[in-house]
Protein backbone atom coordinates (compact mmCIF):
# COMPACT_ATOMS: atom_id res chain seq x y z
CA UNK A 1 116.43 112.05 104.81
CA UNK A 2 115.99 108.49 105.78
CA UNK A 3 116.77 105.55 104.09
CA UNK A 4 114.03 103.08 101.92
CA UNK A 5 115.03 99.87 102.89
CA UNK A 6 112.60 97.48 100.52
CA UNK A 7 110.35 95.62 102.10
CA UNK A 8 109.83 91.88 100.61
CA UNK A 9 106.23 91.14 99.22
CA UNK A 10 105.70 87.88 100.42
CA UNK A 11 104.52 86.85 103.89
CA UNK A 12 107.15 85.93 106.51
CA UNK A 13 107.23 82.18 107.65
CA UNK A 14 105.25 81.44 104.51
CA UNK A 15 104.97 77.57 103.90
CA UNK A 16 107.82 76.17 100.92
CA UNK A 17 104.78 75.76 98.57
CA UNK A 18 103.63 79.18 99.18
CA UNK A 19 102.98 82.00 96.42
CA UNK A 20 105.83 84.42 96.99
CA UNK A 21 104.14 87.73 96.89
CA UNK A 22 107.20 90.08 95.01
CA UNK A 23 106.48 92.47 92.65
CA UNK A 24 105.06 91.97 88.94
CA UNK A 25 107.24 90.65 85.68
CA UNK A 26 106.00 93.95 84.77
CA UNK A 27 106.95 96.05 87.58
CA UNK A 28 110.66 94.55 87.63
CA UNK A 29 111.14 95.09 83.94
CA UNK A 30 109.99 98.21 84.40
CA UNK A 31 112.56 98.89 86.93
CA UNK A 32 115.14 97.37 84.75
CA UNK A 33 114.67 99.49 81.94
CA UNK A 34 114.06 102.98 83.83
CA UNK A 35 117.65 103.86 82.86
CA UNK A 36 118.60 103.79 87.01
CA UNK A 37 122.55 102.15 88.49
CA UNK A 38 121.90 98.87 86.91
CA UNK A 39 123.17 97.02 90.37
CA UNK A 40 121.35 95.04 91.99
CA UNK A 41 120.78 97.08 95.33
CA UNK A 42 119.61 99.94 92.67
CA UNK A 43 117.12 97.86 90.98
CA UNK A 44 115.85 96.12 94.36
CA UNK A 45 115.38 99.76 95.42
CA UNK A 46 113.87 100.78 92.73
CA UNK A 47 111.82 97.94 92.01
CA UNK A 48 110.47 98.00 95.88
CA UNK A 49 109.52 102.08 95.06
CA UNK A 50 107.90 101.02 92.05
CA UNK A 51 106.10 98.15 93.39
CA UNK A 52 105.30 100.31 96.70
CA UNK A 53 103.56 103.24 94.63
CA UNK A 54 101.60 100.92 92.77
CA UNK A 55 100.20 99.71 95.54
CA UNK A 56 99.16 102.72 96.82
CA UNK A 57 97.13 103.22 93.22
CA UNK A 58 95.76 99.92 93.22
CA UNK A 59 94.36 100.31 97.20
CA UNK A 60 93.20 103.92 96.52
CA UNK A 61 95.87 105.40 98.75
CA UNK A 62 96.24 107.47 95.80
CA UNK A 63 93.70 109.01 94.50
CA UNK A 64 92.68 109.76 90.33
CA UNK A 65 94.04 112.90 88.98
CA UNK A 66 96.22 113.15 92.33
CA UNK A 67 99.41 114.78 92.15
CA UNK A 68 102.76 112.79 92.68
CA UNK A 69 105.17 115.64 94.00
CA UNK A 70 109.04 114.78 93.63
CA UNK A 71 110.26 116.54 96.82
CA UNK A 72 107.61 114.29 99.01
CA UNK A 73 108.73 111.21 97.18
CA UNK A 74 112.30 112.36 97.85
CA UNK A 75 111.51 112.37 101.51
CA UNK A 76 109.33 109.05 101.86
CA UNK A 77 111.88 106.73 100.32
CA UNK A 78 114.96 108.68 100.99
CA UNK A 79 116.32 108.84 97.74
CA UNK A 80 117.74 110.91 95.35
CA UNK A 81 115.21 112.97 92.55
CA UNK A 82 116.73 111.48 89.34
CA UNK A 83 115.59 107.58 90.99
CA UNK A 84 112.24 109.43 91.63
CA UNK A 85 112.04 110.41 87.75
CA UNK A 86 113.04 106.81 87.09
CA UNK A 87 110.18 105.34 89.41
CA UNK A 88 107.58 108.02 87.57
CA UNK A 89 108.77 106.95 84.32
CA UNK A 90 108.60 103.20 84.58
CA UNK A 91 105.18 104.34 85.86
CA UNK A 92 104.19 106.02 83.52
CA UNK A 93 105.17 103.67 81.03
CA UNK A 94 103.13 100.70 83.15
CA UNK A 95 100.00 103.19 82.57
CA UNK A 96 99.90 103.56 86.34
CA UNK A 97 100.31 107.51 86.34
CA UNK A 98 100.23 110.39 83.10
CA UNK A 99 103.44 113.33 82.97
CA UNK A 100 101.79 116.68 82.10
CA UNK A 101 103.55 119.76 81.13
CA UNK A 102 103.68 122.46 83.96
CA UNK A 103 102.10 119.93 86.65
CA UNK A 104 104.46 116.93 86.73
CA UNK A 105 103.02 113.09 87.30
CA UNK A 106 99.56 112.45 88.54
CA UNK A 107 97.63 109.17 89.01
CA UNK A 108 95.63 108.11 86.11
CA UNK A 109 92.17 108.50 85.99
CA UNK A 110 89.94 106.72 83.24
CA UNK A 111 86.82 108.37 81.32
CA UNK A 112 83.88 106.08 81.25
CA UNK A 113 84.56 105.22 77.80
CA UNK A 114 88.18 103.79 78.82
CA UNK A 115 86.81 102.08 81.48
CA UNK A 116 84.31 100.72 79.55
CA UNK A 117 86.32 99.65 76.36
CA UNK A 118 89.22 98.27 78.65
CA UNK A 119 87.19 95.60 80.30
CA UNK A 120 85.17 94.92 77.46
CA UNK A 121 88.62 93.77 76.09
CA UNK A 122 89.28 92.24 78.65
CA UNK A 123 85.91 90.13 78.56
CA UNK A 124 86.82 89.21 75.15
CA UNK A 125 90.28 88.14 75.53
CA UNK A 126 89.34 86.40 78.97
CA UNK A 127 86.23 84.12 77.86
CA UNK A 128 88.05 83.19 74.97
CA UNK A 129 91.25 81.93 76.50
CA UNK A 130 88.23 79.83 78.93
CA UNK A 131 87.05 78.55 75.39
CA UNK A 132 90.80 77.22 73.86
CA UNK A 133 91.52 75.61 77.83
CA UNK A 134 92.40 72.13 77.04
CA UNK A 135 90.74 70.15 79.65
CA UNK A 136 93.21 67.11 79.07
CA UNK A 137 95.81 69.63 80.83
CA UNK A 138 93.62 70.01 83.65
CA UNK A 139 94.83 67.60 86.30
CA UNK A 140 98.15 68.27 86.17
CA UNK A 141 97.14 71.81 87.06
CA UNK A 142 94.78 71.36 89.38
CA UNK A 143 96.59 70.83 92.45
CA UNK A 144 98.35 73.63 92.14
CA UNK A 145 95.29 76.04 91.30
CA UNK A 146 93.62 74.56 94.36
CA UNK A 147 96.73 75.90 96.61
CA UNK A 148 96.59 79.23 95.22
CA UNK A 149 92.74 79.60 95.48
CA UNK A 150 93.40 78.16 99.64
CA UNK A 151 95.78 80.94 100.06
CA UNK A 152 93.88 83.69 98.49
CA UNK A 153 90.73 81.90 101.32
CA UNK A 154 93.28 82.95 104.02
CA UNK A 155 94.11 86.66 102.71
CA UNK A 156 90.40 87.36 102.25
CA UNK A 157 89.44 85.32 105.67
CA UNK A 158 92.12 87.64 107.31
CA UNK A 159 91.01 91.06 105.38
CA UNK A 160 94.91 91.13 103.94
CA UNK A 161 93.69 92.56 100.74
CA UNK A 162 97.32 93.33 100.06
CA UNK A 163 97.74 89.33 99.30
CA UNK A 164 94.24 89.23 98.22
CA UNK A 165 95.53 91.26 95.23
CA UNK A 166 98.92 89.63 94.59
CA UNK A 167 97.47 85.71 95.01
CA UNK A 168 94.62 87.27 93.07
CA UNK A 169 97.07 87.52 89.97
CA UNK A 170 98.83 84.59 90.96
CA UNK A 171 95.35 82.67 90.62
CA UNK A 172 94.36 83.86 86.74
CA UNK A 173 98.04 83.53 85.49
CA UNK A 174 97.99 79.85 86.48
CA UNK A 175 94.29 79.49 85.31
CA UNK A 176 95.00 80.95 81.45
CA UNK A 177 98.12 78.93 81.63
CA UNK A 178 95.84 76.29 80.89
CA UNK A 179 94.86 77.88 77.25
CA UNK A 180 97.69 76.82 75.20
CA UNK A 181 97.79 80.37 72.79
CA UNK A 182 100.81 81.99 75.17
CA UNK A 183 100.17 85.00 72.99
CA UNK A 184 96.54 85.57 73.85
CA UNK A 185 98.15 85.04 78.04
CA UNK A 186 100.56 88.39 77.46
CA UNK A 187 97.67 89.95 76.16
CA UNK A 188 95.35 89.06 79.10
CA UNK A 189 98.39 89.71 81.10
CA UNK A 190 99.08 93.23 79.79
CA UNK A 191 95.24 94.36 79.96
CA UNK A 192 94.55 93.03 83.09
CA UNK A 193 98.13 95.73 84.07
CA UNK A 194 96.65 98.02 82.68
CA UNK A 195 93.58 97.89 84.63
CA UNK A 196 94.95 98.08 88.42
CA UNK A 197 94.24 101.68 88.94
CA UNK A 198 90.32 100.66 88.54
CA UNK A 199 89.96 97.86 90.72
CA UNK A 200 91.17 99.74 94.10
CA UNK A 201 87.41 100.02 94.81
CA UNK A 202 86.30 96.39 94.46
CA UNK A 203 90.06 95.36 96.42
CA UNK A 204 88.75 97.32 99.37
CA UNK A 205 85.44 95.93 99.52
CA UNK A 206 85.45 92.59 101.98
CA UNK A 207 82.21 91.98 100.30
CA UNK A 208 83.67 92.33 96.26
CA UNK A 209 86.82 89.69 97.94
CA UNK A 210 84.09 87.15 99.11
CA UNK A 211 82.47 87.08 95.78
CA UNK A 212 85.84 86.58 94.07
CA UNK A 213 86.72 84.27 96.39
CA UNK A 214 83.37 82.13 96.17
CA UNK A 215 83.80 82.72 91.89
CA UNK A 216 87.12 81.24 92.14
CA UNK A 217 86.25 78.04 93.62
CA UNK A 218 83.09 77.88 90.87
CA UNK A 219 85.59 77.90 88.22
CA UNK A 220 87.44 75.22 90.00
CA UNK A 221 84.31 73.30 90.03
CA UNK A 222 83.65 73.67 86.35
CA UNK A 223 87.51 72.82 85.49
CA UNK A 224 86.59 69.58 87.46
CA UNK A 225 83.88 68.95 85.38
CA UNK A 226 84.54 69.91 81.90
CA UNK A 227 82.18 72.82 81.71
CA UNK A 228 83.67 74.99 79.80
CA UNK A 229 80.26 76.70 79.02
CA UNK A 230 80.08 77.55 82.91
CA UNK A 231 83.54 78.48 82.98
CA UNK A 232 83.28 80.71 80.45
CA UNK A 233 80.16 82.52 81.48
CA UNK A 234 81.89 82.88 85.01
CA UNK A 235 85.35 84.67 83.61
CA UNK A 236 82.83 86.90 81.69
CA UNK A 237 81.01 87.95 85.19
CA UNK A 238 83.90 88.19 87.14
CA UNK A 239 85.23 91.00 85.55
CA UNK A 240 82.29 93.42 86.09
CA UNK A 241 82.11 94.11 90.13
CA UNK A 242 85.78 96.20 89.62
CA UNK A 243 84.64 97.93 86.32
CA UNK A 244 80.79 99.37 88.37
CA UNK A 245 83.04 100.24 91.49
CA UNK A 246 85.71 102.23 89.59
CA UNK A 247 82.47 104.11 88.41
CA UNK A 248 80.47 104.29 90.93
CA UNK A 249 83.34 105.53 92.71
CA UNK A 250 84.44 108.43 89.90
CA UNK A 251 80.38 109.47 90.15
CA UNK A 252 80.28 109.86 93.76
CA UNK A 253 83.70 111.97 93.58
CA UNK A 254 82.55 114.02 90.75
């Protein structure tokens, strides 16, 4: 059996100012509470498995309804079965995969109505966290924002949609950090988790990344200007090219 040795997330020789591209708060705390060794070369492995397989969801690497078989995992990251229960537990619990009786863990897939009633959420919480942004806060964020949005240019220039996704995150935390309600954040944090497995179609798309890419640097724009009409009405758009690929997607498949 060989050995996982974890991989880090973020891009070697990466400028100082650079987004460091490791795993979710979400992932990690879902590592640190799968009941695994508690030291740190546990977690790290753990966390890298974790982070690894949900990748593999996001990207469409793994498939909806596909099974998640324990002796394979075993094998691929050379570790023992009870830190593969772990890694489908904190899984599980991050709404990446479902644990059924007599067939063990298998990738989530979402009816229409999920799909549908997620994002509509997600619209809600989004557009209203544009409404509360407190354009006096702006400028002090606005430097920053711009360096995220040039590094997420370079991962969709390059077709890295690995960094795509992770500056992708990077870009919307620091963009609702500018709506003051931290509560309505966790819960545009925690939705937009819980709506990874459905955007693997629009993350392998180069032409869904240029139109997030171009939408990013409109919301810039409006920031700039105080529109917080136009910025609104673009966090509202945004959201849809994932949510029609995810079901185009489950059509074509049947």
């Amino acid at each position: 059996m060989t050995a996982f040795h974890p991989t880090p997330l973020h891009a070697s020789g990466a400028s100082p100012g650079a987004i460091r591209l490791m795993p979710s708060s979400d992932t990690l705390h879902a590592a640190a509470n799968a009941g695994v060794d508690d030291t740190p070369v546990a977690q790290d492995t753990l966390g890298a498995m974790i982070a690894t397989l949900e990748e593999d969801i996001v990207f469409g690497r793994l498939h909806p309804r596909e099974r998640l078989v324990e002796d394979e995992l075993m094998e691929r990251f050379g570790v023992k079965r009870h830190v593969v229960r772990d890694a489908l537990a904190a899984l599980d619990r991050l709404g990446l995969v479902e644990r059924r009786k007599n067939v063990g863990a298998v990738v989530r897939s979402f009816s229409v109505q999920e799909v549908t009633e997620l994002y509509e959420v997600r619209g809600m919480l989004e557009t209203e966290a544009a409404r509360r942004i407190d354009l006096q806060r702006v400028p002090a964020h606005l430097d920053r924002l711009i360096a995220i949005q040039q590094q997420h240019d370079a991962a969709v220039a390059a077709g890295d949609a690995r960094t795509v996704f992770r500056v992708n995150l990077a870009f919307h935390r620091e963009l609702f950090s500018l709506c003051s309600n931290q509560t309505l954040q966790k819960a545009i944090a925690e939705f937009a988790r819980q709506t990874h497995p459905i955007r693997f179609a629009s993350l392998v798309s180069a032409e869904y990344r240029e139109r997030a890419r171009q939408e990013h640097w409109q919301m810039i724009e409006a920031l700039k200007a105080g529109d917080i009409d136009a910025l609104v009405a673009l966090c509202a758009s945004h959201l849809l090219p994932s949510r029609d690929a995810y079901l185009n997607a489950q059509q074509y498949r049947g």
